[in-house]
Every structure is written in C-alpha cells, then in structure tokens.
N, C-alpha and C. Protein backbone atom coordinates (compact mmCIF):
# COMPACT_ATOMS: atom_id res chain seq x y z
N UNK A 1 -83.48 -59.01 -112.16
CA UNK A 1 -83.32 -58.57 -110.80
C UNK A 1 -84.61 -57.92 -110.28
N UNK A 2 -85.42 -57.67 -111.13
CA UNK A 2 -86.61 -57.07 -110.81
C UNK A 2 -87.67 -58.23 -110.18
N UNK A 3 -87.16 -59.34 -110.10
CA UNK A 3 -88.21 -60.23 -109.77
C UNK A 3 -87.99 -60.63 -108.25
N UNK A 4 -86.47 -59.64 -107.98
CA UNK A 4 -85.93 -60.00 -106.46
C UNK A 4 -86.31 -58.74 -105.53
N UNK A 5 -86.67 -59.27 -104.23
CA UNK A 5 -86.82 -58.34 -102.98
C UNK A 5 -85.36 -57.77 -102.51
N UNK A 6 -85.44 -56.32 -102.49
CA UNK A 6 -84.13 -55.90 -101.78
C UNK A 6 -84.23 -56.35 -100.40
N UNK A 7 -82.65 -56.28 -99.77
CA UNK A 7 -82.59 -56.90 -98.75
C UNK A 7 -83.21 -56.09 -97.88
N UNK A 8 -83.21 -54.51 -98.02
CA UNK A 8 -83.65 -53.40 -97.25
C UNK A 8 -85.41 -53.74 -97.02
N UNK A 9 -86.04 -54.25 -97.75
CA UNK A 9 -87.30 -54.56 -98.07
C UNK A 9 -87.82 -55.89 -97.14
N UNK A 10 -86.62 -56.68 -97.55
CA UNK A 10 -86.78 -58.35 -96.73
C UNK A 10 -86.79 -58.02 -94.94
N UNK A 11 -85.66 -57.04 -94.87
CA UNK A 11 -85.20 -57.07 -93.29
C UNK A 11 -87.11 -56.23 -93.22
N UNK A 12 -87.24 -55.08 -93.61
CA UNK A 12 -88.40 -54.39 -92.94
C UNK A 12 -89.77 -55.31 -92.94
N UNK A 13 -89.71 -56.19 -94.12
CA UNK A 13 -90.97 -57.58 -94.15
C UNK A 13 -90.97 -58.59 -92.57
N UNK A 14 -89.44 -58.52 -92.25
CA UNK A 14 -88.88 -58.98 -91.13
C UNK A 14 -89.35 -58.39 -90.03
N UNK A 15 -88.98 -57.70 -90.04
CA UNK A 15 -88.90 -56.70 -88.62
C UNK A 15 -91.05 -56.48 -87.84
N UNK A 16 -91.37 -56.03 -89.55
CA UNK A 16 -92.60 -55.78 -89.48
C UNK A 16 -93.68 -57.24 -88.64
N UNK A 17 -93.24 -58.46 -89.37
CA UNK A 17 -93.75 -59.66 -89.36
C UNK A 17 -93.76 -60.27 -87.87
N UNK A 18 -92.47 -59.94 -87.47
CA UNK A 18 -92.19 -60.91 -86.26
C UNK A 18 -91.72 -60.30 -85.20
N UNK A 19 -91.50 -58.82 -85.36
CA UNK A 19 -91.35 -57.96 -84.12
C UNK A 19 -92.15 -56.92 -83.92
N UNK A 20 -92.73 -56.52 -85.14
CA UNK A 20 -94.32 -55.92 -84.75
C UNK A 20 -93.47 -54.06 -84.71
N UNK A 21 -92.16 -53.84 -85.75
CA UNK A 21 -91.63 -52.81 -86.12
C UNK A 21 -91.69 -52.52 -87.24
N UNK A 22 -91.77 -51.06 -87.38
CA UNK A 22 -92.22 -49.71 -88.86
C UNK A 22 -90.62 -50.02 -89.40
N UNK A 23 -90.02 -50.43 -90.56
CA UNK A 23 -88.34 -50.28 -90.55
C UNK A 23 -88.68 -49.11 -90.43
N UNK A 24 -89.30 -47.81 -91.50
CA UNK A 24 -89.09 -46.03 -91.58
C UNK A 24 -89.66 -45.33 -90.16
N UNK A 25 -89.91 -45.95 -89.02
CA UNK A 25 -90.05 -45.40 -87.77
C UNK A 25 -88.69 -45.22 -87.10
N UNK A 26 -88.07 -46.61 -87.33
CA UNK A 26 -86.95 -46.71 -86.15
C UNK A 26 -85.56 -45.92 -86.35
N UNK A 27 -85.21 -45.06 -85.60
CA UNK A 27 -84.37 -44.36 -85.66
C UNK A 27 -83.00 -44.95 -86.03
N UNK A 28 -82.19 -44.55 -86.79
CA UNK A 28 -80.61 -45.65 -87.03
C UNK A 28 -80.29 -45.78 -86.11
N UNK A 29 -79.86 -44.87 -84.82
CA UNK A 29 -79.37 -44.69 -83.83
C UNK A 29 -79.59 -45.84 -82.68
N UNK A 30 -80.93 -45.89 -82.82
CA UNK A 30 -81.35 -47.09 -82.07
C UNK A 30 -80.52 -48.33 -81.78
N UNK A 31 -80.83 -48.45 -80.33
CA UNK A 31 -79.85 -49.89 -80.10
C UNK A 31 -80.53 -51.02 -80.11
N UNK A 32 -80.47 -52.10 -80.27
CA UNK A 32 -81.08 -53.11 -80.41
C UNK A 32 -81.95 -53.68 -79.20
N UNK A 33 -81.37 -53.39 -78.25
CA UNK A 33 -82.43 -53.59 -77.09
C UNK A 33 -83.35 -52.00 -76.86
N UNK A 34 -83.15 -51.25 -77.46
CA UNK A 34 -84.25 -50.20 -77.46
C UNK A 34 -85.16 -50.83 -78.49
N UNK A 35 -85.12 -51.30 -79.34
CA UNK A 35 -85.76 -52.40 -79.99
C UNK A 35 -86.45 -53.41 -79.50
N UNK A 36 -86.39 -54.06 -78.32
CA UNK A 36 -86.42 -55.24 -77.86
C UNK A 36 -85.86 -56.15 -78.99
N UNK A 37 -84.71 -56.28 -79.64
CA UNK A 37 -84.49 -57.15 -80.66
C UNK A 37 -83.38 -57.53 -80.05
N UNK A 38 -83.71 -58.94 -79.63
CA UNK A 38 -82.89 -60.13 -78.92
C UNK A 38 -81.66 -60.43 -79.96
N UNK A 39 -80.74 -61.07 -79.01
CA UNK A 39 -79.86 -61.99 -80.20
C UNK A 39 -80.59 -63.02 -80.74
N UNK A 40 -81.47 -63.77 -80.35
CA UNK A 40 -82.33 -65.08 -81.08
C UNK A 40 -82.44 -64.15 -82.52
N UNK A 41 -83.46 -63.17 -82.23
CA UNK A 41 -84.07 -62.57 -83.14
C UNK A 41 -82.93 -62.05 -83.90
N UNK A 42 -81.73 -61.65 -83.49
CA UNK A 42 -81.01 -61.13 -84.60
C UNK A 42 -80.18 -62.18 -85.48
N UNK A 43 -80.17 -63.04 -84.87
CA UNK A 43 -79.55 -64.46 -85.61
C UNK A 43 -80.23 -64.52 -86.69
N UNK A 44 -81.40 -64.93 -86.01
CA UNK A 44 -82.63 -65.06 -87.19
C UNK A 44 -82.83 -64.17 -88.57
N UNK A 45 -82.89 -63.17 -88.41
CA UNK A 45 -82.65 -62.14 -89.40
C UNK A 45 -81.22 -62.37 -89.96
N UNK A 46 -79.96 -62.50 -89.67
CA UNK A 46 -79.01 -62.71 -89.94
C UNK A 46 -78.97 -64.20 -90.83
N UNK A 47 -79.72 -65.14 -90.23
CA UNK A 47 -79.43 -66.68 -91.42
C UNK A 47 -80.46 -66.44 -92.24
N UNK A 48 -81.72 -65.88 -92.01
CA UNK A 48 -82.83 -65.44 -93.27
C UNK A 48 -82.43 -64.76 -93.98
N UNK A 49 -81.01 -63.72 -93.94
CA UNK A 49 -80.63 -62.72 -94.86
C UNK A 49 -79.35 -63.57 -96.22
N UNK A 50 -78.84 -64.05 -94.90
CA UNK A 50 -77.62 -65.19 -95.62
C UNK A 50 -78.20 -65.83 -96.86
N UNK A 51 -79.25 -66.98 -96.18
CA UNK A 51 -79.39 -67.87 -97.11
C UNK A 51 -80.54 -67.02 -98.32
N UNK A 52 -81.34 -65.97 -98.09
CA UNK A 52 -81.58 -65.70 -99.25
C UNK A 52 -80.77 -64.67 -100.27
N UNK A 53 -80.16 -64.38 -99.70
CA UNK A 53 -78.64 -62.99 -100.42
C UNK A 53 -77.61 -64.32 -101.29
N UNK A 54 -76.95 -65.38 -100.42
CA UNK A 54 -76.45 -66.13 -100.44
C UNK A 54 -74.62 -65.39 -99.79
N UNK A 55 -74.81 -64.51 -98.64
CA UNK A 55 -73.98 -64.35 -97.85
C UNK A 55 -73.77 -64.87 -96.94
N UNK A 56 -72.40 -64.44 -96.60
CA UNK A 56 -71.55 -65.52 -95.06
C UNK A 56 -71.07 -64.14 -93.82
N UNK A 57 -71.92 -63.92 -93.46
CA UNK A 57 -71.45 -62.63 -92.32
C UNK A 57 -70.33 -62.91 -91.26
N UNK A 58 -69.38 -62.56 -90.97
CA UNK A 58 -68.13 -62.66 -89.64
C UNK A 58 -69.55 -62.93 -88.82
N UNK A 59 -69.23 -64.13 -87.59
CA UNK A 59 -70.36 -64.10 -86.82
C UNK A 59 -69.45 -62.79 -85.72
N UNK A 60 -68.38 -62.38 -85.21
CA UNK A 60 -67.53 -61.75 -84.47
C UNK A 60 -68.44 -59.93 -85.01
N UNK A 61 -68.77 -59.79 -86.03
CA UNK A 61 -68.93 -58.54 -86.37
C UNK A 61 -70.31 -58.62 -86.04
N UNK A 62 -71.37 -59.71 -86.65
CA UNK A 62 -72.36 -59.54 -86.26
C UNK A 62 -72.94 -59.32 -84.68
N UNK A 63 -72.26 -60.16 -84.32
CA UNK A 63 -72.12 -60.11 -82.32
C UNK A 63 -71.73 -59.16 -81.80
N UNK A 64 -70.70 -58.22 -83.05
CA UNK A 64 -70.64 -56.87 -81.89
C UNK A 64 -71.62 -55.76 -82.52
N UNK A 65 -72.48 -55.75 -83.44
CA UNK A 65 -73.21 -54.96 -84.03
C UNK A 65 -74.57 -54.66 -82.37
N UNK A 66 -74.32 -53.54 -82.35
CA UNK A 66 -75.33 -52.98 -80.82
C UNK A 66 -76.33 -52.07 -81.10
N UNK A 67 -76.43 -51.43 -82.46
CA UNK A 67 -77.35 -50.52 -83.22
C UNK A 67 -77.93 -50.72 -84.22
N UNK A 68 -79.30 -50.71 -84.34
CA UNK A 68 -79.99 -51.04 -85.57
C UNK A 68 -79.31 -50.83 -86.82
N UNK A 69 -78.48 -49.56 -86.74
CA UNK A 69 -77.87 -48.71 -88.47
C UNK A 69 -76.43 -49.84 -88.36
N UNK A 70 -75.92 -50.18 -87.20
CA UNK A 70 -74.91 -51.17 -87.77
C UNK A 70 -75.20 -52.74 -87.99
N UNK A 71 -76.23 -53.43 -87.91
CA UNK A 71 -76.78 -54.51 -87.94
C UNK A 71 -77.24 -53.94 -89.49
N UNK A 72 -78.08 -52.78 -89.99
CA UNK A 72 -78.12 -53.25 -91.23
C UNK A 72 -77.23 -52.84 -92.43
N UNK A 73 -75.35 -51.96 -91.64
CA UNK A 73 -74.57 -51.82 -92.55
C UNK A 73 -74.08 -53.52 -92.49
N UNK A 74 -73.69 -54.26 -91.71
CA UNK A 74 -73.58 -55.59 -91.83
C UNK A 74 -74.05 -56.27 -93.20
N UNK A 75 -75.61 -55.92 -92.93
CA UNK A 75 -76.61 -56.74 -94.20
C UNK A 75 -76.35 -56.15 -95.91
N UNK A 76 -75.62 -54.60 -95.60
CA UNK A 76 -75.39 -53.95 -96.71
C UNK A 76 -76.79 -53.35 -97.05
N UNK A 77 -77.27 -53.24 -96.07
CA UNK A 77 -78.98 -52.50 -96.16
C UNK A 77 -78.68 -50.61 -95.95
N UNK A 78 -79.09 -50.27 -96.64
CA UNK A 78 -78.62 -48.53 -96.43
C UNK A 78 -80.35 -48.40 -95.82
N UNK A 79 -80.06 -47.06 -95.27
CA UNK A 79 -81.50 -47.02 -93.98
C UNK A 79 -81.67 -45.95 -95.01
N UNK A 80 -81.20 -45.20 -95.70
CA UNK A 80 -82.66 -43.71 -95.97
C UNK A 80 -82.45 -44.58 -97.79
N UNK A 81 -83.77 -44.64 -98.74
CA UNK A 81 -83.36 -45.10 -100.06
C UNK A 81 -82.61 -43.79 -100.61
N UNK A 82 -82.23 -44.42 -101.59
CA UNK A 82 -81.28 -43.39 -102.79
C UNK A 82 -82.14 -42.54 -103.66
C-alpha cells in the first residue's frame, strides 16, 4: 500500500494541477463556487477518483455535495491528516 497515493493526496495533486488550488489553504467550509469549482470540474475529480480508488459514488449525493468538506467526505478524504 505504500506504493499507492492517498486519495487525500490525489484530490490536492488535482485541485493543485487543474484549478490552480493549495488543498491546506482552502477552508472546509468553503462552497464550491467560492472555489470556482464547476460541476465539469467536479465530475472530473469524481470519475478520476472512481476509477483510480475503484469506487461507484450515488451520482444524487455527489450532485448535492455544495462544500468542499462534503465533496471530500463523499471521496472518504478527511481534510486535517491524523
């Protein structure tokens, strides 16, 4: 397992790469359009997370996720590490 990226790691490689966001800046609280993070963009993160986790997310839960901290309890991403 040591040879795998946590998902917490993948989403912030994400975020960093293609939206030009700190993951340890953004407040949990944050809503996704305080983000500028579109639904395109959250799809995207959502089938990049799937197919490398090898999860199947409710699309109904993901669609109502409106805050960064619940988009990444979705992913099972915890925001502060352990």
């Amino acid at each position: 397992m040591s040879d795998t990226i946590s998902s917490r790691d993948y989403v912030a490689e994400f975020l960093h790469t293609h939206c030009d966001l700190e993951f340890a800046e953004i407040p949990p609280g944050a809503t996704l359009g305080d983000l500028d993070i579109d639904s395109l963009t959250v799809l995207s993160i959502i089938v990049l997370v799937e197919k490398q986790y090898g999860l199947e997310l409710p699309e109904r839960r993901v669609a109502a996720a409106r805050t960064f901290a619940e988009l990444l309890a979705l992913l099972g991403v915890r925001i502060a590490s352990a």
